[in-house]
N, C-alpha and C. Protein backbone atom coordinates (compact mmCIF):
# COMPACT_ATOMS: atom_id res chain seq x y z
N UNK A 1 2.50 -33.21 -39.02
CA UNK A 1 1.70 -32.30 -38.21
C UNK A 1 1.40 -32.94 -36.86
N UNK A 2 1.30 -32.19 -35.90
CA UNK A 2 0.74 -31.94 -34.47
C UNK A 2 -0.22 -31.71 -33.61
N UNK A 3 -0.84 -32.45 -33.08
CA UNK A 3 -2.01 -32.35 -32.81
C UNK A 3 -1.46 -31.51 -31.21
N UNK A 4 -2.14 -30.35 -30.52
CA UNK A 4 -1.41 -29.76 -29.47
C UNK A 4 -2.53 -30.10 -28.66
N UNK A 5 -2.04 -30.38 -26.95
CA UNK A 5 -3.22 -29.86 -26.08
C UNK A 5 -3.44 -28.62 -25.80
N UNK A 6 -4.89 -28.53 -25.67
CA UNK A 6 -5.77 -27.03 -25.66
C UNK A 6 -5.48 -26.74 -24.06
N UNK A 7 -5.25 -25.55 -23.73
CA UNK A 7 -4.82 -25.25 -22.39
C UNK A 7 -6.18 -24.32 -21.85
N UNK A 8 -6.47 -24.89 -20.69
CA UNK A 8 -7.73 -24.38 -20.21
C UNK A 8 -7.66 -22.79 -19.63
N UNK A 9 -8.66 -21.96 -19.34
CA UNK A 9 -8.17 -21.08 -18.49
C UNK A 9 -7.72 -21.06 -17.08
N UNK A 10 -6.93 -20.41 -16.57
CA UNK A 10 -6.07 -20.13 -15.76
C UNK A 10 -4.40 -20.68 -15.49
N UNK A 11 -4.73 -21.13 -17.25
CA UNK A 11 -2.91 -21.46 -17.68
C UNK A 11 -2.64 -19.67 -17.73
N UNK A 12 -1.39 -19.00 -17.24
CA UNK A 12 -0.65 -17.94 -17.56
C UNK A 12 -0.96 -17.33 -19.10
N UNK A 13 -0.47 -18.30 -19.86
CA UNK A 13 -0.59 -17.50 -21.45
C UNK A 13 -1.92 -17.47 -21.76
N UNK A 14 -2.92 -17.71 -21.33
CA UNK A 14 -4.39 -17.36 -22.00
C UNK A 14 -4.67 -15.99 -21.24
N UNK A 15 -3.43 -15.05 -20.49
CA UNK A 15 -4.06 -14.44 -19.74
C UNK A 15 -3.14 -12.99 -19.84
N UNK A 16 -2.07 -13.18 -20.99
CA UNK A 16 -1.39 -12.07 -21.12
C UNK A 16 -1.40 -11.67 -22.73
N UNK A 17 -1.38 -10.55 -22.70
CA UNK A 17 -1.27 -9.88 -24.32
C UNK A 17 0.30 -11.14 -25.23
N UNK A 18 -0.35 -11.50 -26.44
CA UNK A 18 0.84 -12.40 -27.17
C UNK A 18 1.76 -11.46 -27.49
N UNK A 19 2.77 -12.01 -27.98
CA UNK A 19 4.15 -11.68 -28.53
C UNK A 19 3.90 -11.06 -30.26
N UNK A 20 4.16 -10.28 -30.68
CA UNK A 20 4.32 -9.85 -31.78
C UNK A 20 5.06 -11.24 -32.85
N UNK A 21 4.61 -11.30 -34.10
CA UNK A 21 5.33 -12.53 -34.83
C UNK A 21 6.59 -11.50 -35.41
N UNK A 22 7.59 -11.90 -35.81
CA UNK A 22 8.74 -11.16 -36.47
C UNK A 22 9.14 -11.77 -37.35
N UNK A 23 9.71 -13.30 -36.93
CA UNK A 23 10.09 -14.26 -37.97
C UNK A 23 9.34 -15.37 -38.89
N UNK A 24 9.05 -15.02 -40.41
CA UNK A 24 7.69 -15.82 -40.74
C UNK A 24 8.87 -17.20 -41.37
N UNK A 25 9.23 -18.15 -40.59
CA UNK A 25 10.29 -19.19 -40.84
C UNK A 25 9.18 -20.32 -41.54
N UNK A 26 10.00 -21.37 -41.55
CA UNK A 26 9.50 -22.87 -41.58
C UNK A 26 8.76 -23.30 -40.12
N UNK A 27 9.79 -22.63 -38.93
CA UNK A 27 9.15 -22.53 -37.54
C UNK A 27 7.70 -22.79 -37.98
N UNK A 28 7.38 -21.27 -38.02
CA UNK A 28 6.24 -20.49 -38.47
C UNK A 28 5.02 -21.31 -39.06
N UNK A 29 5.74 -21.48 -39.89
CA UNK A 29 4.76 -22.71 -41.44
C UNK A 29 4.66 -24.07 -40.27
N UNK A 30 5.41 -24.79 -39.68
CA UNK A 30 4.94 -25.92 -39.15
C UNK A 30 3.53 -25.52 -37.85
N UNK A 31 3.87 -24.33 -37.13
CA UNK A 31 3.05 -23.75 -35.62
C UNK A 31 1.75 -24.12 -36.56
N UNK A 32 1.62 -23.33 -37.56
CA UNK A 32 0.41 -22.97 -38.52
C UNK A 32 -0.30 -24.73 -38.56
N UNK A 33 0.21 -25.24 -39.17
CA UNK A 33 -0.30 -26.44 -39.97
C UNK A 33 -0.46 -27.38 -38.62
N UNK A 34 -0.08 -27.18 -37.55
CA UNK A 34 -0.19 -28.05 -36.31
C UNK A 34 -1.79 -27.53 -35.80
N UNK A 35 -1.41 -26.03 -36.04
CA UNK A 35 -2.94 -25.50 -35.32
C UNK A 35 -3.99 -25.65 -36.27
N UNK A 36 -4.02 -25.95 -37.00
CA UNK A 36 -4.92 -26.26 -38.26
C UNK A 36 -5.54 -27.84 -38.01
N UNK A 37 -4.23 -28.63 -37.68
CA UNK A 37 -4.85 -30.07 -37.27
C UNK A 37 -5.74 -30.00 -35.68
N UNK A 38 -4.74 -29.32 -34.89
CA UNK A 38 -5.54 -29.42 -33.57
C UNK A 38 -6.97 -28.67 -33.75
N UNK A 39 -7.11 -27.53 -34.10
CA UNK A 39 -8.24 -27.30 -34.43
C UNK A 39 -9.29 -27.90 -34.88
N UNK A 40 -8.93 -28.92 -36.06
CA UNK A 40 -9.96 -30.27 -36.79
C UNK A 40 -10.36 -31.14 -36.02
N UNK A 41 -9.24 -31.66 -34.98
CA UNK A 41 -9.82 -32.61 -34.25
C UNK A 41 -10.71 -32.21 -33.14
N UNK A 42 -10.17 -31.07 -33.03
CA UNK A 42 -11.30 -30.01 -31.76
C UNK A 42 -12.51 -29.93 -31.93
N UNK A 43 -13.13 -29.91 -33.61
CA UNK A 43 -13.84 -29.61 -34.20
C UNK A 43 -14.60 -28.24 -33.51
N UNK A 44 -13.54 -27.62 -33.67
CA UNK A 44 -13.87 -25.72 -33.30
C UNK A 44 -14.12 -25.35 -34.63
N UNK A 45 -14.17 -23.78 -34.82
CA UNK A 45 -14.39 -23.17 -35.66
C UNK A 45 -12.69 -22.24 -35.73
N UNK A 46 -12.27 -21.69 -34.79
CA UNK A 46 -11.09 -20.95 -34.35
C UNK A 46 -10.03 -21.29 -33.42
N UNK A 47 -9.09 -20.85 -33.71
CA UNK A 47 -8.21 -21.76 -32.51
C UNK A 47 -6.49 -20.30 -32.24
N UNK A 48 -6.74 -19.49 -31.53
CA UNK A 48 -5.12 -18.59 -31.45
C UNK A 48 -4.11 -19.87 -30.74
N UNK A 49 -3.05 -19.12 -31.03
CA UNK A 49 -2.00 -19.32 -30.38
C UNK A 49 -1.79 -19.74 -29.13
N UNK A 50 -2.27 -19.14 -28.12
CA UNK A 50 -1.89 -18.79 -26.62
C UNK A 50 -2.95 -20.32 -26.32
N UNK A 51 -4.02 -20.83 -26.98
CA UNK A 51 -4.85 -21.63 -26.76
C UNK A 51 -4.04 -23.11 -26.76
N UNK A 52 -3.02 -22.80 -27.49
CA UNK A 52 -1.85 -24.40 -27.16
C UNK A 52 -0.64 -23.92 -26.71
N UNK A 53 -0.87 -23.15 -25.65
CA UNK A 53 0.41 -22.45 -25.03
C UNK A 53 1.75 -21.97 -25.08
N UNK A 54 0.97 -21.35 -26.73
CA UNK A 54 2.22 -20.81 -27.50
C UNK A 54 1.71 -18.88 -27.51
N UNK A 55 2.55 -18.17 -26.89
CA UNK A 55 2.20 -16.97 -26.57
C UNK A 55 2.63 -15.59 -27.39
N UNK A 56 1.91 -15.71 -29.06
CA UNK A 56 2.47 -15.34 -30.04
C UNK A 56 1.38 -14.79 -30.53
N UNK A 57 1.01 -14.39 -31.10
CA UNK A 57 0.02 -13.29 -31.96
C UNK A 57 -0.60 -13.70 -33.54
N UNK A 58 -1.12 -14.87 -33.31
CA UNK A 58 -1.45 -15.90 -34.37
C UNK A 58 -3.11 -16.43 -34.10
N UNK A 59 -3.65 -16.62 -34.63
CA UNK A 59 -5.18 -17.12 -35.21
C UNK A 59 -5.46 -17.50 -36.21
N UNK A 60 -6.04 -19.09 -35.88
CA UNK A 60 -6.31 -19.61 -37.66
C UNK A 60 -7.94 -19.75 -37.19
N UNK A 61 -8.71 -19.97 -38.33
CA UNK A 61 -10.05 -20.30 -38.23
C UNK A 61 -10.42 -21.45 -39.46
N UNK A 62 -11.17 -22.08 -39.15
CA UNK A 62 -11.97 -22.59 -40.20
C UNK A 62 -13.79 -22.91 -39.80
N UNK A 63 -14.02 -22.17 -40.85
CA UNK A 63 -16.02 -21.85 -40.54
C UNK A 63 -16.65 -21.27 -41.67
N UNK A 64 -17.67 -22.01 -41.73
CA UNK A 64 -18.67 -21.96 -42.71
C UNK A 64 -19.10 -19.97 -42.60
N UNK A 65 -19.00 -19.12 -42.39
CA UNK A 65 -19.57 -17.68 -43.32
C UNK A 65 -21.30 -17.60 -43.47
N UNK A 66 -21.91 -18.19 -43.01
CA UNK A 66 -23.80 -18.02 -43.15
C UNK A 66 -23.94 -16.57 -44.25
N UNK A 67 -23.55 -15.23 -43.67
CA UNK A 67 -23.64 -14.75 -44.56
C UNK A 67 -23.53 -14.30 -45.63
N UNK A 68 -21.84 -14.55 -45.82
CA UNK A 68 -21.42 -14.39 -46.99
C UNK A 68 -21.53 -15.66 -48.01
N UNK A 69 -22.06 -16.82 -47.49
CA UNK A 69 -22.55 -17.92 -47.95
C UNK A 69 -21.31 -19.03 -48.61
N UNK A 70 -20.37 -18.51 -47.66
CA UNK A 70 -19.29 -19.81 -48.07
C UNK A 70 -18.29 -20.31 -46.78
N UNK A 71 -17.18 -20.79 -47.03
CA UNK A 71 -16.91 -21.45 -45.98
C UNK A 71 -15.23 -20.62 -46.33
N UNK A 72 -14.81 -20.09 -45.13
CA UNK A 72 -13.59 -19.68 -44.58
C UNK A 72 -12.63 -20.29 -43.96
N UNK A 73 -11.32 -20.64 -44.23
CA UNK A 73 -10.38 -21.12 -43.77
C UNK A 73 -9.10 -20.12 -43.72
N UNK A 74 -8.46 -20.00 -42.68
CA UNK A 74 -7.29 -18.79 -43.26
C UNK A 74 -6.64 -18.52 -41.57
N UNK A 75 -5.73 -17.26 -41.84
CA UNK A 75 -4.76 -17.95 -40.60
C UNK A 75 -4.63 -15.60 -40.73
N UNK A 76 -4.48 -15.23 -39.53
CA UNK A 76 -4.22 -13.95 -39.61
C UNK A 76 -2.84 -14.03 -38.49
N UNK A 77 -1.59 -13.46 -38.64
CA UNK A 77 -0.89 -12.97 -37.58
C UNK A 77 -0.46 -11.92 -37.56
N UNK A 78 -0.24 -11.65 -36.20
CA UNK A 78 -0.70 -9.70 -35.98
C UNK A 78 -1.29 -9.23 -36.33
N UNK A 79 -2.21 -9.98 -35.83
CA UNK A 79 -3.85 -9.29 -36.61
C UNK A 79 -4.37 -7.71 -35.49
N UNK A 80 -4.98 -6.80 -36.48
CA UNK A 80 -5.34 -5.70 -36.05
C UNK A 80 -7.26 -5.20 -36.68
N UNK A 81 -7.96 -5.49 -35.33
CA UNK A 81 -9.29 -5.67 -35.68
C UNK A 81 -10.31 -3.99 -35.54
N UNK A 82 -10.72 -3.99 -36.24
CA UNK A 82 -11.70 -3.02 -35.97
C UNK A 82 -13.07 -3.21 -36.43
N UNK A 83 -14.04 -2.64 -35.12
CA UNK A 83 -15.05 -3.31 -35.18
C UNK A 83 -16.56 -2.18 -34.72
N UNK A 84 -17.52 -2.58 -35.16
CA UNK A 84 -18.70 -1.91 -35.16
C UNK A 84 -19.06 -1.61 -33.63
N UNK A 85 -20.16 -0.82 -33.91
CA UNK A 85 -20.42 -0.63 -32.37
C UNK A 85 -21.04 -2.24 -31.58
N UNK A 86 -20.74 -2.50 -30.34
CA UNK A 86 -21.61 -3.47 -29.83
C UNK A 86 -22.93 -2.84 -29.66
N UNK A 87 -24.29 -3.54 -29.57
CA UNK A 87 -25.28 -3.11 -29.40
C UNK A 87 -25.49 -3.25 -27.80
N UNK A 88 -26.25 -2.23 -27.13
CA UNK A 88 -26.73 -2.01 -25.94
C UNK A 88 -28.11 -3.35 -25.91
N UNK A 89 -27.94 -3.61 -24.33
CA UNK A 89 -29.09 -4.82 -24.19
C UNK A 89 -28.66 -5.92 -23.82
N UNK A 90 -29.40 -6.80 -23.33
CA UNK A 90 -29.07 -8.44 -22.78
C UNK A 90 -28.77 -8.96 -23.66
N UNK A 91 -27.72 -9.45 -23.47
CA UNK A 91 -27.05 -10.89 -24.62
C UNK A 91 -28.63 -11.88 -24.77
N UNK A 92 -28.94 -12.34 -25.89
CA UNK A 92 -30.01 -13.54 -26.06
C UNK A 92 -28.95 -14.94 -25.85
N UNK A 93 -29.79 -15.94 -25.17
CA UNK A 93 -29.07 -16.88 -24.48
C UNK A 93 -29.52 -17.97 -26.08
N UNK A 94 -30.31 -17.73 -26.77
CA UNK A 94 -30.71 -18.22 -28.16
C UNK A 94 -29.66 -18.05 -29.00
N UNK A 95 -29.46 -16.73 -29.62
CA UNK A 95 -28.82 -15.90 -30.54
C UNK A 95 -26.82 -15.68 -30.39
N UNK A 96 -26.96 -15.37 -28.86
CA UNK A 96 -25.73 -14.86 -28.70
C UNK A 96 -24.96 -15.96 -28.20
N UNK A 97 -24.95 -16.95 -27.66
CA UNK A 97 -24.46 -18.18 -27.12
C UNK A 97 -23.03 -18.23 -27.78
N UNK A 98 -21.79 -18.19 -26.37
CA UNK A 98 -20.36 -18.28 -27.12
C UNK A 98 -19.63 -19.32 -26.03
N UNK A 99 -19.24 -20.53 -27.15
CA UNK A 99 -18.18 -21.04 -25.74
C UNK A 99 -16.75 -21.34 -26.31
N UNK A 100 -15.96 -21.59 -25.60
CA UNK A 100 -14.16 -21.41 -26.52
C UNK A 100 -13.79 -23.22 -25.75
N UNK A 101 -12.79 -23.51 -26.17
CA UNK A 101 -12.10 -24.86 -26.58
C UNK A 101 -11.19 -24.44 -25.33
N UNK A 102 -10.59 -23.30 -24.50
CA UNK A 102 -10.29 -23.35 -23.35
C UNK A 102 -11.31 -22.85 -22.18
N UNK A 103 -12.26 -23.23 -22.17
CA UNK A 103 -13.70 -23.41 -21.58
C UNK A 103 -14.21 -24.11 -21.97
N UNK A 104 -13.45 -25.43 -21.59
CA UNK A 104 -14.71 -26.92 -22.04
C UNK A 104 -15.65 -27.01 -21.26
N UNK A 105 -16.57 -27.46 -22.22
CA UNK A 105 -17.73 -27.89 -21.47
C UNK A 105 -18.73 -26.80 -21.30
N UNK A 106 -18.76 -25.42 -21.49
CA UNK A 106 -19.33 -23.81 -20.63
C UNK A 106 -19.57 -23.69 -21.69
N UNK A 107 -20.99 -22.43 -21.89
CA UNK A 107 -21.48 -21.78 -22.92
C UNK A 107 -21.74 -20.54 -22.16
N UNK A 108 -21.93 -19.63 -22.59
CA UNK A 108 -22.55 -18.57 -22.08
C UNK A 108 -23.01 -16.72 -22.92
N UNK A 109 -23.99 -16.34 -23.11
CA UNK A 109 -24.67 -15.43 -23.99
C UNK A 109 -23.43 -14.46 -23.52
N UNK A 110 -23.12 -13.73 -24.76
CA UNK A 110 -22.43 -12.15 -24.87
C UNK A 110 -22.50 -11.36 -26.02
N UNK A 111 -22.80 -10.42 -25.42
CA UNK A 111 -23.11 -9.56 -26.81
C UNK A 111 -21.92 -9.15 -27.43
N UNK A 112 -21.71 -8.71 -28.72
CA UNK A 112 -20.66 -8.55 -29.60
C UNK A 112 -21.08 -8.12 -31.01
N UNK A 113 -19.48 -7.20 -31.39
CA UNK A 113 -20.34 -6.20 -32.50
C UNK A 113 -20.56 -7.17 -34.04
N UNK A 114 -22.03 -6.46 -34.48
CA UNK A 114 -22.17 -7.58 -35.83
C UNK A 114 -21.10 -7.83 -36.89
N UNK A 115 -20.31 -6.50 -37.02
CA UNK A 115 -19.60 -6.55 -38.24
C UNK A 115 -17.95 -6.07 -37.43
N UNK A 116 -17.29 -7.24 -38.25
CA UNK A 116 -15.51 -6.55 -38.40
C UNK A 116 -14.86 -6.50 -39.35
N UNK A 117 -13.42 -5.60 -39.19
CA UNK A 117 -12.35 -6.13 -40.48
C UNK A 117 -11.68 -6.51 -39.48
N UNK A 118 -10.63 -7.58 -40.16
CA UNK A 118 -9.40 -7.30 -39.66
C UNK A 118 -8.40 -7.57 -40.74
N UNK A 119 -7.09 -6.77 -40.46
CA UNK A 119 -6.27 -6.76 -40.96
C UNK A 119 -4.93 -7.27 -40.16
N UNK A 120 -3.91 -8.01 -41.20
CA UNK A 120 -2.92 -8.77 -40.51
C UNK A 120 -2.18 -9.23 -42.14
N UNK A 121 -1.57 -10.36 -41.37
CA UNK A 121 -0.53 -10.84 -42.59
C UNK A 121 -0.59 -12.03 -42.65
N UNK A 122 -0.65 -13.19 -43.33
CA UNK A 122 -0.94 -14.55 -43.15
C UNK A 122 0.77 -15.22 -43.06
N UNK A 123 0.70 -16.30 -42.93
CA UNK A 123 1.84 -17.29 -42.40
C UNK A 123 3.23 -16.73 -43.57
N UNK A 124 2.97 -16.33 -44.18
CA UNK A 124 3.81 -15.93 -45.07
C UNK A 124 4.62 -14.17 -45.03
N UNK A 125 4.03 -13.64 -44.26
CA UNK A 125 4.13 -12.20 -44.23
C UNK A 125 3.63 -11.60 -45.14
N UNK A 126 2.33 -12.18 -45.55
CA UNK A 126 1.86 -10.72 -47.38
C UNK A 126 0.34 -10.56 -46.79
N UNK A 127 0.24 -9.43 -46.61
CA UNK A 127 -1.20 -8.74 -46.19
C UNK A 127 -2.44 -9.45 -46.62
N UNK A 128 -3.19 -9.53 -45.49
CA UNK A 128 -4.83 -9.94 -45.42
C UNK A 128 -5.20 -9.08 -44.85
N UNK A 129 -6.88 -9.01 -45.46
CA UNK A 129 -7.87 -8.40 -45.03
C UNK A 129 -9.07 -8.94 -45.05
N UNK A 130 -10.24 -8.99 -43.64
CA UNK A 130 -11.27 -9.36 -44.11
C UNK A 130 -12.26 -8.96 -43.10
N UNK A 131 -13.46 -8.46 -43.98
CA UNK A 131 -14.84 -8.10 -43.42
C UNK A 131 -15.65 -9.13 -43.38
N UNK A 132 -16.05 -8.86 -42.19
CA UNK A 132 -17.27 -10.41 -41.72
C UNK A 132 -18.20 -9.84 -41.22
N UNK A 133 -19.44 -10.31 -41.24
CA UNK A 133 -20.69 -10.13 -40.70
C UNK A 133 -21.53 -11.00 -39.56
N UNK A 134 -21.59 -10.99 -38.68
CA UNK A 134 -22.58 -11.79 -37.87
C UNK A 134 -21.86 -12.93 -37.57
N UNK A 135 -22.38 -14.23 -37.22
CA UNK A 135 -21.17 -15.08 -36.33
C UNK A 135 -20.01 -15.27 -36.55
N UNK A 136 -19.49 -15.29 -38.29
CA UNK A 136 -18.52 -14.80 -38.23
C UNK A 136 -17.49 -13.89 -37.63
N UNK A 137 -18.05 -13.24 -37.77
CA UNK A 137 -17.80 -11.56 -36.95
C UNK A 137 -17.97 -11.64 -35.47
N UNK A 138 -18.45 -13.00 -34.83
CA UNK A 138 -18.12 -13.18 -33.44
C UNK A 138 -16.56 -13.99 -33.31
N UNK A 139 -16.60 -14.81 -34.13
CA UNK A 139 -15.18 -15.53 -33.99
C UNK A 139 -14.13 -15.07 -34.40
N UNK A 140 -13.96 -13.65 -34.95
CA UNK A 140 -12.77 -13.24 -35.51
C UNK A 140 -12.78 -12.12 -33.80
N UNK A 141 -13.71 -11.80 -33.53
CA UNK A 141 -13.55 -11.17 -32.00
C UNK A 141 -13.27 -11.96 -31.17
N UNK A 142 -13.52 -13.39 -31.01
CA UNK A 142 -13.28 -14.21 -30.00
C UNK A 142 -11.40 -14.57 -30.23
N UNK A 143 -11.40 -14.62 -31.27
CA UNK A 143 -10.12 -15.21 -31.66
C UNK A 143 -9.08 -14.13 -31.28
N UNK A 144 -9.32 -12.79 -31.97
CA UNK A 144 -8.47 -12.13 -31.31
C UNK A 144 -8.42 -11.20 -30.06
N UNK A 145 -9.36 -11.47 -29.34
CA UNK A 145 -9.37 -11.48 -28.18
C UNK A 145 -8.33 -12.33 -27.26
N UNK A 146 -8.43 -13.57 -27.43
CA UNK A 146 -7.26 -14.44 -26.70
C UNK A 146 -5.70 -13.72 -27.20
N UNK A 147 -5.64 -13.21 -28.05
CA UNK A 147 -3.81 -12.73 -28.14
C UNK A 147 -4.03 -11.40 -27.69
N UNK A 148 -4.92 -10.53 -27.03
CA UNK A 148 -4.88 -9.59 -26.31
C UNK A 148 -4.69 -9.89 -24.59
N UNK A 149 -4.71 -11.58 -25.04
CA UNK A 149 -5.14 -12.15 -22.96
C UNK A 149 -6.74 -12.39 -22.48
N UNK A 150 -7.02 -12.19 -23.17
CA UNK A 150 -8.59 -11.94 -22.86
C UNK A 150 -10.02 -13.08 -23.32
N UNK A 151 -10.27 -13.99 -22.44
CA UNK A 151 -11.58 -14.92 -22.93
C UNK A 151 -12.88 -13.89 -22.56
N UNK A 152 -13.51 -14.97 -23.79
CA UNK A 152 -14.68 -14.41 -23.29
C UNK A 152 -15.43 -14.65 -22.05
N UNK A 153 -15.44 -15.30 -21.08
CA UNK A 153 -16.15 -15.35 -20.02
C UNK A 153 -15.21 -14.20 -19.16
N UNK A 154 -14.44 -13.36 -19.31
CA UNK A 154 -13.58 -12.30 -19.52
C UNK A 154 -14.74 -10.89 -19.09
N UNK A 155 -15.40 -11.03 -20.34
CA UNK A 155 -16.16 -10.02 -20.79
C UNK A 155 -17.90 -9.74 -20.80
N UNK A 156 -17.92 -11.25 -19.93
CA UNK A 156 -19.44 -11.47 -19.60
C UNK A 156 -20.26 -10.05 -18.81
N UNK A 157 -21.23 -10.16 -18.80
CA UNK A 157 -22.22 -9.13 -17.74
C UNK A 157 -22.50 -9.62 -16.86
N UNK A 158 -22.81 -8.70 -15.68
CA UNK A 158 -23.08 -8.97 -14.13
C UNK A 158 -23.63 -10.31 -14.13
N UNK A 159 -25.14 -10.85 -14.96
CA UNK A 159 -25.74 -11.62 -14.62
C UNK A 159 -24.82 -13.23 -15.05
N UNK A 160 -24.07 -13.47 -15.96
CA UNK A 160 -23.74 -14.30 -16.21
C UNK A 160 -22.26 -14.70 -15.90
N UNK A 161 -21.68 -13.47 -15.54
CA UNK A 161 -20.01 -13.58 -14.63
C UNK A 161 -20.71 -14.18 -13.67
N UNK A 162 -21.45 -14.00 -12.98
CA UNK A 162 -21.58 -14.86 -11.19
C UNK A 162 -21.95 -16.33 -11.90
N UNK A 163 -22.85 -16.23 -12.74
CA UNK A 163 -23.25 -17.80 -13.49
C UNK A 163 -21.82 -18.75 -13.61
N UNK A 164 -20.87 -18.00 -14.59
CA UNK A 164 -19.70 -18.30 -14.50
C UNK A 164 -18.65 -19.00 -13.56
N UNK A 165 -18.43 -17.74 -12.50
CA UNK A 165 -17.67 -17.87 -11.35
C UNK A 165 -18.18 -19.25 -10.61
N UNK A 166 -19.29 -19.47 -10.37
CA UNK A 166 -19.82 -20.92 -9.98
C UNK A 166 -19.62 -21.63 -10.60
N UNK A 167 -19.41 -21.65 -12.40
CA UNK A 167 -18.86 -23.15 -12.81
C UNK A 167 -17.65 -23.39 -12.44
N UNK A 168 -16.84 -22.09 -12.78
CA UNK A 168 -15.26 -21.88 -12.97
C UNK A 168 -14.72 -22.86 -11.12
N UNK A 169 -15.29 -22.62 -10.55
CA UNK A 169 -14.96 -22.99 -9.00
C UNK A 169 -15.52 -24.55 -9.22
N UNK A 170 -16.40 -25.12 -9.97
CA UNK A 170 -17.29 -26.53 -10.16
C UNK A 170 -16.24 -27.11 -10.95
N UNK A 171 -16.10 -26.56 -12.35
CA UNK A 171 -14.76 -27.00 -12.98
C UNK A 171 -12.84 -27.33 -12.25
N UNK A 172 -12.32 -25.88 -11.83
CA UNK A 172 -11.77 -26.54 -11.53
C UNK A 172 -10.91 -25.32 -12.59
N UNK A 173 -11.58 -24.53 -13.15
CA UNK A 173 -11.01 -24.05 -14.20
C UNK A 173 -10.98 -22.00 -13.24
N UNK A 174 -9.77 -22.22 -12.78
CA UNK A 174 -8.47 -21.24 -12.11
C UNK A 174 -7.54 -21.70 -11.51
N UNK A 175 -7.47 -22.67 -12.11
CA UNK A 175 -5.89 -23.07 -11.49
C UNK A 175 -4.86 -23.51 -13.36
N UNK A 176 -3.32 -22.99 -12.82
CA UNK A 176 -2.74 -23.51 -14.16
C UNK A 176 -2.71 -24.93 -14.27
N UNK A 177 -2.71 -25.43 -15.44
CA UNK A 177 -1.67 -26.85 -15.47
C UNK A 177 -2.53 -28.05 -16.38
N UNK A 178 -4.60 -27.45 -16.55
CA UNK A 178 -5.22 -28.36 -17.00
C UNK A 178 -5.22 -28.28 -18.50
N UNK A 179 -5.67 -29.02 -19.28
CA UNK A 179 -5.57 -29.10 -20.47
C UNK A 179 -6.40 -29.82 -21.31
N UNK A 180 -6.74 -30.49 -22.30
CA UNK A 180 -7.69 -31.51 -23.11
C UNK A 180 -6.76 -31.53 -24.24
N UNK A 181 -6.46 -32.83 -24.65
CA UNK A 181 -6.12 -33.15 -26.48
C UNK A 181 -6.66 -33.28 -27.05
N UNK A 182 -7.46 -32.86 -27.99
CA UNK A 182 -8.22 -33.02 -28.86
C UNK A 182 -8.24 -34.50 -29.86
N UNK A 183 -9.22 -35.09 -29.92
CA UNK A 183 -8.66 -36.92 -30.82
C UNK A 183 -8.38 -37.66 -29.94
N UNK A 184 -8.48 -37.45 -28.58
CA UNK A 184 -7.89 -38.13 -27.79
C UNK A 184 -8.65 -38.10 -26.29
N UNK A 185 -8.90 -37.39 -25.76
CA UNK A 185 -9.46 -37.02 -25.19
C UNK A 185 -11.05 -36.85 -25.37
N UNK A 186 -11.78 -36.98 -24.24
CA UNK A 186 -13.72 -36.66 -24.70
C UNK A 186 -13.73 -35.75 -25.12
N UNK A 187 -14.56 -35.46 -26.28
CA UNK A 187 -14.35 -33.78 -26.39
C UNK A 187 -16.05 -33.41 -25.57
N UNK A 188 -15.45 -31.91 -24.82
CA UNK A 188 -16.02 -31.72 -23.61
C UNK A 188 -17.09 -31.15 -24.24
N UNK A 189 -17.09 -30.89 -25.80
CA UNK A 189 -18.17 -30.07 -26.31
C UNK A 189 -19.29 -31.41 -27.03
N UNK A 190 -19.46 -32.65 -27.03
CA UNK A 190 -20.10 -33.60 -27.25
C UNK A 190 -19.89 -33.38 -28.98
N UNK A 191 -19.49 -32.78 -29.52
CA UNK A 191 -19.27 -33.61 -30.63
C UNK A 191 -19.21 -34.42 -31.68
């Protein structure tokens, strides 16, 4: 296994809809088990595809479930999400707080709906399904959000896009080419 570097935003592939999977190979089975390690050493909770600049339609997670009271590990590709209403109102900078592994270092409140399914096929091609509730149910939106192209500082509100746009210009983070290795690198999230 492979530990990949995490590609920051304003690499190209964090910024276009992924590729449909077709072929579930050995390919396939190794991408999986690489993003599974890079993820550990990331010590994220979620990690797609496009996040090690592979531009394919893949998401693995591993995270503890608060509500369903256990711990989740599992991998969806071509995943297809449907999801509750978002609630109207200010993101809580307490409650709602989201930051991604290609936004080191940044946090920032967004609101997002409590409950999802999603449906997809795991590394193997044989159907998954799964309903989540509450932070869970933020990281299966965050996750497949990136194989639509889309971060969350993406989807921020007036008050915290400008918050944003001032780090993003402080960082350094709109231009292609930056990156972090996870295990190797500081991790930008302290850790």
């Amino acid at each position: 296994m492979t530990i990949h570097p995490i590609v920051v935003y304003g690499e190209p592939v964090l910024h276009r809809k992924a590729e449909k999977i077709e072929s579930f190979d050995a390919e396939l089975a190794e991408l999986i088990d690489d993003m599974f390690e890079t993820l550990a050493a990331s010590n994220g909770v979620g990690l797609a595809a496009p996040q090690i600049g592979v531009g394919k339609q893949l998401f693995v997670y591993d995270a503890d479930d608060e509500v369903a009271g256990m711990r989740r590990r599992g991998v969806f590709v071509n995943p297809i999400l449907v999801s509750s209403k978002i609630p109207d109102g200010r993101p809580s900078i307490e409650d709602e707080s989201e930051g991604c592994l290609s936004v080191p270092a940044l946090d920032f409140p967004l609101k997002r709906a409590h409950k999802v399914t999603v449906n997809g096929v795991d590394g193997s091609g044989d159907p998954v399904s799964l309903t989540v509730e509450g932070w869970f149910a933020r990281i299966m939106q965050h996750e497949y959000d990136h194989l639509q192209g889309t971060l969350y500082v993406d989807r921020l509100d007036r008050k915290w896009s400008k918050k944003w746009k001032r780090a993003q210009r402080e960082f350094g983070y709109n231009e292609p080419g930056l990156s972090w290795l996870p295990g190797t690198d500081e991790d930008p999230f302290g850790h």
